[in-house]
N, C-alpha and C. Protein backbone atom coordinates (compact mmCIF):
# COMPACT_ATOMS: atom_id res chain seq x y z
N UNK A 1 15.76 -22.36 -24.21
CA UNK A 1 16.58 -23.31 -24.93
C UNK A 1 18.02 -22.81 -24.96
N UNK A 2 18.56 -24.04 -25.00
CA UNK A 2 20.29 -23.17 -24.83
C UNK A 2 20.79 -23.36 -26.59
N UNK A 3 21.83 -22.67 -26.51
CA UNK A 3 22.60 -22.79 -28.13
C UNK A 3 22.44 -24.12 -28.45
N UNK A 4 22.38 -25.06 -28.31
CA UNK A 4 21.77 -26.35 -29.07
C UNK A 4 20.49 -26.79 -29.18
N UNK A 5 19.46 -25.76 -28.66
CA UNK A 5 18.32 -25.97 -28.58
C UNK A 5 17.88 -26.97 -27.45
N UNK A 6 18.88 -27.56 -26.47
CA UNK A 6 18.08 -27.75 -25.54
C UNK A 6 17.77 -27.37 -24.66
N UNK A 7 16.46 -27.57 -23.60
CA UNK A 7 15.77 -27.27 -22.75
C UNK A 7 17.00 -26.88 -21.62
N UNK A 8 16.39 -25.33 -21.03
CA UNK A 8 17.45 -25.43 -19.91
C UNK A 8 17.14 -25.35 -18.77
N UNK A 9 17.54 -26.54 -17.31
CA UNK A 9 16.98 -26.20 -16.26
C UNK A 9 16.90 -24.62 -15.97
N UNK A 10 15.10 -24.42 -14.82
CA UNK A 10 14.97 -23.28 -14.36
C UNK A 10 14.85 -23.78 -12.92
N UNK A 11 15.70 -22.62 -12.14
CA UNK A 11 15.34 -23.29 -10.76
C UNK A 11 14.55 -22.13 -10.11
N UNK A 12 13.89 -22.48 -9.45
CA UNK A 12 13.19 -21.75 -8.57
C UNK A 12 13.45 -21.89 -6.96
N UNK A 13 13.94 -20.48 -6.54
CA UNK A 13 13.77 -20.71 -4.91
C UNK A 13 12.39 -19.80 -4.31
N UNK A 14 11.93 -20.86 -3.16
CA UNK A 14 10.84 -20.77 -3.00
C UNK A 14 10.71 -20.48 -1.02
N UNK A 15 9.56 -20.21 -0.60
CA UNK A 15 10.12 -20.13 0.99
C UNK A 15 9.22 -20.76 1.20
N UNK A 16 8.82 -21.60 1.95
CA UNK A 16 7.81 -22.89 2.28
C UNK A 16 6.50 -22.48 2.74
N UNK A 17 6.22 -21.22 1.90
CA UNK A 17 4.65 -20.79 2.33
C UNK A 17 3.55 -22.09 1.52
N UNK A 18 2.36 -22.92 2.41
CA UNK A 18 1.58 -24.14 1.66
C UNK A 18 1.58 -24.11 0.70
N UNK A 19 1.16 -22.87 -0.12
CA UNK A 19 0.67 -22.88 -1.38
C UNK A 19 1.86 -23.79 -2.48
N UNK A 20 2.92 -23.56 -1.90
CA UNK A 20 3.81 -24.15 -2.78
C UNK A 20 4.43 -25.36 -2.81
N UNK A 21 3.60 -25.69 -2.09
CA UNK A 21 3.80 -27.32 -1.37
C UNK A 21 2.69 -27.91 -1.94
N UNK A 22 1.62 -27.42 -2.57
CA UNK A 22 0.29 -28.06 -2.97
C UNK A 22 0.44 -28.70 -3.74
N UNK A 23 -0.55 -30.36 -3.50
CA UNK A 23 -0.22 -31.61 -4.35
C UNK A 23 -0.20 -31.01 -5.93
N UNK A 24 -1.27 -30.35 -6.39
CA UNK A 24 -1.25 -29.69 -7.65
C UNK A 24 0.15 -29.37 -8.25
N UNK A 25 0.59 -28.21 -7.42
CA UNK A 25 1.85 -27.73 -7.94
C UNK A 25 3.71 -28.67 -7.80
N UNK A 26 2.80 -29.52 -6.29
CA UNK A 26 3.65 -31.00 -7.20
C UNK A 26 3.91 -31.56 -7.85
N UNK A 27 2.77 -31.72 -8.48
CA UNK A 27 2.37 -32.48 -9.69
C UNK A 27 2.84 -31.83 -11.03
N UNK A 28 2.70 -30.56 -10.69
CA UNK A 28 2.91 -29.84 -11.96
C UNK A 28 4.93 -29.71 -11.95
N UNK A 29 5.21 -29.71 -11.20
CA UNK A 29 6.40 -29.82 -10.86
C UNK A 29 7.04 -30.99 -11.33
N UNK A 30 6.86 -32.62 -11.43
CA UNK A 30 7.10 -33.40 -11.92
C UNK A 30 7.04 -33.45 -13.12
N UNK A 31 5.27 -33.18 -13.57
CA UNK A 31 5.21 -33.27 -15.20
C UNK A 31 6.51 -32.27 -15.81
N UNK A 32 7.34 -31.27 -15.34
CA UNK A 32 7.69 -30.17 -15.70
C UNK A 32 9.31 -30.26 -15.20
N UNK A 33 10.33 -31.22 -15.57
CA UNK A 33 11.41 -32.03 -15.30
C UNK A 33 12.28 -30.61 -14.93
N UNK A 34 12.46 -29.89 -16.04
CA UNK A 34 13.49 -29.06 -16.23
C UNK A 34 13.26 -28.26 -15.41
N UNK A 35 12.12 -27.70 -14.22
CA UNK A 35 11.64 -26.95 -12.56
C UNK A 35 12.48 -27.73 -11.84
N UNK A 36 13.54 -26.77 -11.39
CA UNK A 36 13.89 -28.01 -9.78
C UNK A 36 13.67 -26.62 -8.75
N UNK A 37 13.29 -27.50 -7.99
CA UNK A 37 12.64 -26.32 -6.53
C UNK A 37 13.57 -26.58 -5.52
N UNK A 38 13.59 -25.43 -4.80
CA UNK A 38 14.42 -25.21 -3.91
C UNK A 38 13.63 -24.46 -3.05
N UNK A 39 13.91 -24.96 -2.00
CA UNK A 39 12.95 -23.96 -0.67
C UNK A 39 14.23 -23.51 0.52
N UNK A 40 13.69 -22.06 0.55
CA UNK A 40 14.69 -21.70 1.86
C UNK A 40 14.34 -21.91 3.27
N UNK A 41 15.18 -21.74 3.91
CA UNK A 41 15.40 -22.64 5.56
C UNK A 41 13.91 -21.90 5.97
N UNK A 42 13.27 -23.03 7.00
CA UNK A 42 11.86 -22.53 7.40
C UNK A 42 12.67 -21.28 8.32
N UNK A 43 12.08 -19.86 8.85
CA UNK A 43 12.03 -18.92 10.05
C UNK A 43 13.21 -18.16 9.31
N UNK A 44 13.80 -18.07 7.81
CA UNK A 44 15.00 -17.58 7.10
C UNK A 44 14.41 -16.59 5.73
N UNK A 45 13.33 -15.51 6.21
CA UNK A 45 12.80 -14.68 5.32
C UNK A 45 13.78 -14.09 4.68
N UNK A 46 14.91 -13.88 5.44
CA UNK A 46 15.99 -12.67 5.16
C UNK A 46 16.62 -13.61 3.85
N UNK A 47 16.89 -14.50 3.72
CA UNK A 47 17.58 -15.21 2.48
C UNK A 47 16.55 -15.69 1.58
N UNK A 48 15.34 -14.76 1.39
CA UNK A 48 14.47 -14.42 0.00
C UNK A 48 14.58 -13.01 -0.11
N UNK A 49 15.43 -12.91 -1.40
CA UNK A 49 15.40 -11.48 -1.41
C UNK A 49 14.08 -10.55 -2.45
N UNK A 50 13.48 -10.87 -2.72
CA UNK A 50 12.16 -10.62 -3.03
C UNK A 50 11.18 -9.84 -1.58
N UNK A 51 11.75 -10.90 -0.09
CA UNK A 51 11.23 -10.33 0.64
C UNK A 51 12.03 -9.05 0.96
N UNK A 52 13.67 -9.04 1.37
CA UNK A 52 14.02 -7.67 1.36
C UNK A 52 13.81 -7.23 0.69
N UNK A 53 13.47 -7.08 -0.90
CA UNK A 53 12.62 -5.86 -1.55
C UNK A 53 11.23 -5.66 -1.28
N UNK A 54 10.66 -6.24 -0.65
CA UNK A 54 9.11 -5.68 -0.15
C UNK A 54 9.40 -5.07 1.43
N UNK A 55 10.46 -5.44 1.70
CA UNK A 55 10.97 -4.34 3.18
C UNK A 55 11.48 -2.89 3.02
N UNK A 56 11.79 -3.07 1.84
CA UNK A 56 12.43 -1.35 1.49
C UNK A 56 11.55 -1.19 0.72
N UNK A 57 10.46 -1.21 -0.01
CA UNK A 57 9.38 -0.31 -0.92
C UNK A 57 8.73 -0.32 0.80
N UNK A 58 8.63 -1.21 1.56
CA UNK A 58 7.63 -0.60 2.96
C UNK A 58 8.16 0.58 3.31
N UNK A 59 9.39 0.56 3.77
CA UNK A 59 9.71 1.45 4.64
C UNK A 59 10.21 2.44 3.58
N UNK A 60 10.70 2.43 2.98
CA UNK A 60 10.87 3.89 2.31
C UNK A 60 9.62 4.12 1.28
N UNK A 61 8.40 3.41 1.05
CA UNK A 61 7.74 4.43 0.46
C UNK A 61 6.44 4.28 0.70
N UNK A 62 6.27 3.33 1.71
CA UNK A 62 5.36 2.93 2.30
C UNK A 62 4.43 3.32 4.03
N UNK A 63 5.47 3.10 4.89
CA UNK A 63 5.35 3.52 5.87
C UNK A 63 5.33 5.15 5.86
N UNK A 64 4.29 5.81 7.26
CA UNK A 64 4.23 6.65 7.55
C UNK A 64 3.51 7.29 6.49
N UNK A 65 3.10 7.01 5.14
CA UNK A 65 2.46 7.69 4.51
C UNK A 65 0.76 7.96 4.56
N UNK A 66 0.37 8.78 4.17
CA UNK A 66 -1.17 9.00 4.35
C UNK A 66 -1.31 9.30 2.61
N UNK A 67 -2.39 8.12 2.40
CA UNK A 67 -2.65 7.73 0.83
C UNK A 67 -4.47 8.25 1.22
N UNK A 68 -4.72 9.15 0.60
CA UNK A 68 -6.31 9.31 0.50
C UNK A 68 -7.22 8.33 -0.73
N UNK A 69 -6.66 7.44 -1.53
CA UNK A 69 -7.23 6.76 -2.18
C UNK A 69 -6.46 5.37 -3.01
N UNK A 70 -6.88 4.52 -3.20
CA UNK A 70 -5.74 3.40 -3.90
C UNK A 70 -5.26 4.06 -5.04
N UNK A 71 -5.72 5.07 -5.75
CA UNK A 71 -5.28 5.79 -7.21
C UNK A 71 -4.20 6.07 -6.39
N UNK A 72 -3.88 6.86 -5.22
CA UNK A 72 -2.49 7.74 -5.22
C UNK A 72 -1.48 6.66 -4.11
N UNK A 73 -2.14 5.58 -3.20
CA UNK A 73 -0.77 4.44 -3.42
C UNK A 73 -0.41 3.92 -4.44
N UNK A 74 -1.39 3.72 -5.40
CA UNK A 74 -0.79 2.60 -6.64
C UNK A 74 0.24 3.54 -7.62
N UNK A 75 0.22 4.90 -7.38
CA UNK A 75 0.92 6.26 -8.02
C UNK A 75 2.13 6.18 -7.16
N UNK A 76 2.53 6.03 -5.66
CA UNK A 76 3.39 6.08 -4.76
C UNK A 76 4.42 5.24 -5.20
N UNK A 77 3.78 3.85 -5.52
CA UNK A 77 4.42 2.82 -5.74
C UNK A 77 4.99 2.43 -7.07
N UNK A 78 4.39 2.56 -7.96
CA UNK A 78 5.26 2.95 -9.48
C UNK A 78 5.83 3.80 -9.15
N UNK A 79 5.87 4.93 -8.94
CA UNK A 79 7.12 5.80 -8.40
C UNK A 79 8.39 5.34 -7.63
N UNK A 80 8.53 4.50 -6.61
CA UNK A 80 9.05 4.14 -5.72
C UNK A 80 9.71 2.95 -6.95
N UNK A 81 9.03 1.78 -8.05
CA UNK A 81 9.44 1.18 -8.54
C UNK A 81 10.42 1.84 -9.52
N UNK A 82 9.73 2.76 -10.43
CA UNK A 82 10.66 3.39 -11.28
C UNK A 82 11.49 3.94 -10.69
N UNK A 83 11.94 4.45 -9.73
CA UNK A 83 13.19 4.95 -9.31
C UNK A 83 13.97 3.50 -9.13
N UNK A 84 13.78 2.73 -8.05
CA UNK A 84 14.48 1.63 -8.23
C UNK A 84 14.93 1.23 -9.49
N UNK A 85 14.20 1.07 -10.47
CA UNK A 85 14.58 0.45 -11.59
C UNK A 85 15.70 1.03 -12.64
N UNK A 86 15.42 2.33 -11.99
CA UNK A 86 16.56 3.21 -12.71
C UNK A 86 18.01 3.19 -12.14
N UNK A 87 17.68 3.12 -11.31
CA UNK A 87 19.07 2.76 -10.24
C UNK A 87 19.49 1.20 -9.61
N UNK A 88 18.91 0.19 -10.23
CA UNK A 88 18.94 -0.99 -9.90
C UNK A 88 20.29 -1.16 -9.93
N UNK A 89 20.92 -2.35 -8.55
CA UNK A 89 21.67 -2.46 -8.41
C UNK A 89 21.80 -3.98 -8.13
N UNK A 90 22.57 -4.93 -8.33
CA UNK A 90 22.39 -6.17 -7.46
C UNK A 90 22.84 -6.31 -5.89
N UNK A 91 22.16 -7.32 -5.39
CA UNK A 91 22.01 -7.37 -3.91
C UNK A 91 23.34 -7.69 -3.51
N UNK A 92 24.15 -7.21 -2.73
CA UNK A 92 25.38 -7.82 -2.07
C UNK A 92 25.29 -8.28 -0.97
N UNK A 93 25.08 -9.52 -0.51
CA UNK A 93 25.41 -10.20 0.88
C UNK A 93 26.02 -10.24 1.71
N UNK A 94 26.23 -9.87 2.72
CA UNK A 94 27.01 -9.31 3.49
C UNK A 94 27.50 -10.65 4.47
N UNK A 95 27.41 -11.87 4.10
CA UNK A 95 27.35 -12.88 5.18
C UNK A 95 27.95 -13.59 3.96
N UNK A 96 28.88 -14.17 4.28
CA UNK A 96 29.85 -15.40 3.38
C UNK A 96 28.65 -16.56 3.63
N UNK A 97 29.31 -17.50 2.60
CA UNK A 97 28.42 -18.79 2.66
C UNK A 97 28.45 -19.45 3.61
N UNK A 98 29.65 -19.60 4.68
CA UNK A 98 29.77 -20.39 5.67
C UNK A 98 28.71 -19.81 7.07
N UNK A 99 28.51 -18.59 6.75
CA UNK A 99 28.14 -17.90 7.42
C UNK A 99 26.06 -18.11 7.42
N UNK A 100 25.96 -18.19 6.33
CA UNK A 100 24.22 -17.90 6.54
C UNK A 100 23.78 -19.50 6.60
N UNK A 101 24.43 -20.46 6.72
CA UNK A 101 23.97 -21.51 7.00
C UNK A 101 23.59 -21.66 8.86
N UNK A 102 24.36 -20.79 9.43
CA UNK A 102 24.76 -21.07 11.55
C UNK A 102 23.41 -20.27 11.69
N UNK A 103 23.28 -18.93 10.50
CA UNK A 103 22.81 -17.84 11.06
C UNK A 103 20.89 -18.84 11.08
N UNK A 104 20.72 -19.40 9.71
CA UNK A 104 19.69 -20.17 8.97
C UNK A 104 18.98 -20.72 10.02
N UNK A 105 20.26 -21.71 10.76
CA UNK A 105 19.87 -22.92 11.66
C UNK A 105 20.18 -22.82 13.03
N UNK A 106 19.84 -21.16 13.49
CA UNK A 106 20.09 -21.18 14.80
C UNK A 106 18.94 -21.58 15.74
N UNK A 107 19.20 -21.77 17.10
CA UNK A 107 17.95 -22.11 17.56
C UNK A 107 17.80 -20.61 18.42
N UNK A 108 16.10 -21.24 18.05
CA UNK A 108 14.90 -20.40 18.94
C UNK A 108 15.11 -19.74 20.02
N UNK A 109 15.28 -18.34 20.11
CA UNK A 109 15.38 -17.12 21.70
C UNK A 109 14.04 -17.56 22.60
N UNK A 110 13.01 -17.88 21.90
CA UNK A 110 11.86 -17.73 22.78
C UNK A 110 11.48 -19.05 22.93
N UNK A 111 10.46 -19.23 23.61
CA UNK A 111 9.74 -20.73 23.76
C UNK A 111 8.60 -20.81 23.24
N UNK A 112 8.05 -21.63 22.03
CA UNK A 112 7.25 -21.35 21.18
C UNK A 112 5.62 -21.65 21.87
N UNK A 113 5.80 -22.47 23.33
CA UNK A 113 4.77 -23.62 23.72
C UNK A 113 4.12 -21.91 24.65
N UNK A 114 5.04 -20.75 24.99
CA UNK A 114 3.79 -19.76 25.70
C UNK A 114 3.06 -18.67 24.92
């Protein structure tokens, strides 16, 4: 609620995996005015940054490691979180706005049909 007590839009960006496309969560999406959804460009992982943070807990605390049991990844990884969290920083973009729209909507290197 904002200082007058009203409702305040929440937006959500989303990356067009089905699940979030499901009539259900359509539905729930309508009943639920103040949700406006936003989905990022299909083949544009890099502009969810949720996913670049599951690229750096991989590679820096993930990869190359040898875990003898889920007790000592799930130990790796709170570790790896609490440090982040202590040092959290916000993400800086390195691509102006004019810029990640060409990068978004470029076309295809390969040919998808071999």
């Amino acid at each position: 609620m904002d200082e007058d007590g009203q409702p305040v839009e929440l937006h959500l960006v989303m990356d067009n995996y089905a699940a979030h496309k499901h009539a259900k969560v359509k539905k729930w999406i309508a009943d639920h005015p103040r949700f406006k959804v936003h989905f990022t460009p299909t083949h544009a992982s890099w502009t969810n940054l949720v996913e670049v943070w599951f690229g750096l807990l991989e590679r820096q605390a993930v990869r190359r490691g040898v875990f003898k049991s889920a007790k000592e990844l799930n130990s790796k990884l709170r570790d790896y979180i609490e440090g982040w969290n202590k040092r959290a920083h916000p993400f800086v973009w390195t691509k102006s706005a004019d810029e990640i729209p060409k990068r978004a909507n470029r076309p295809t290197a390969s040919n998808p049909r071999y």
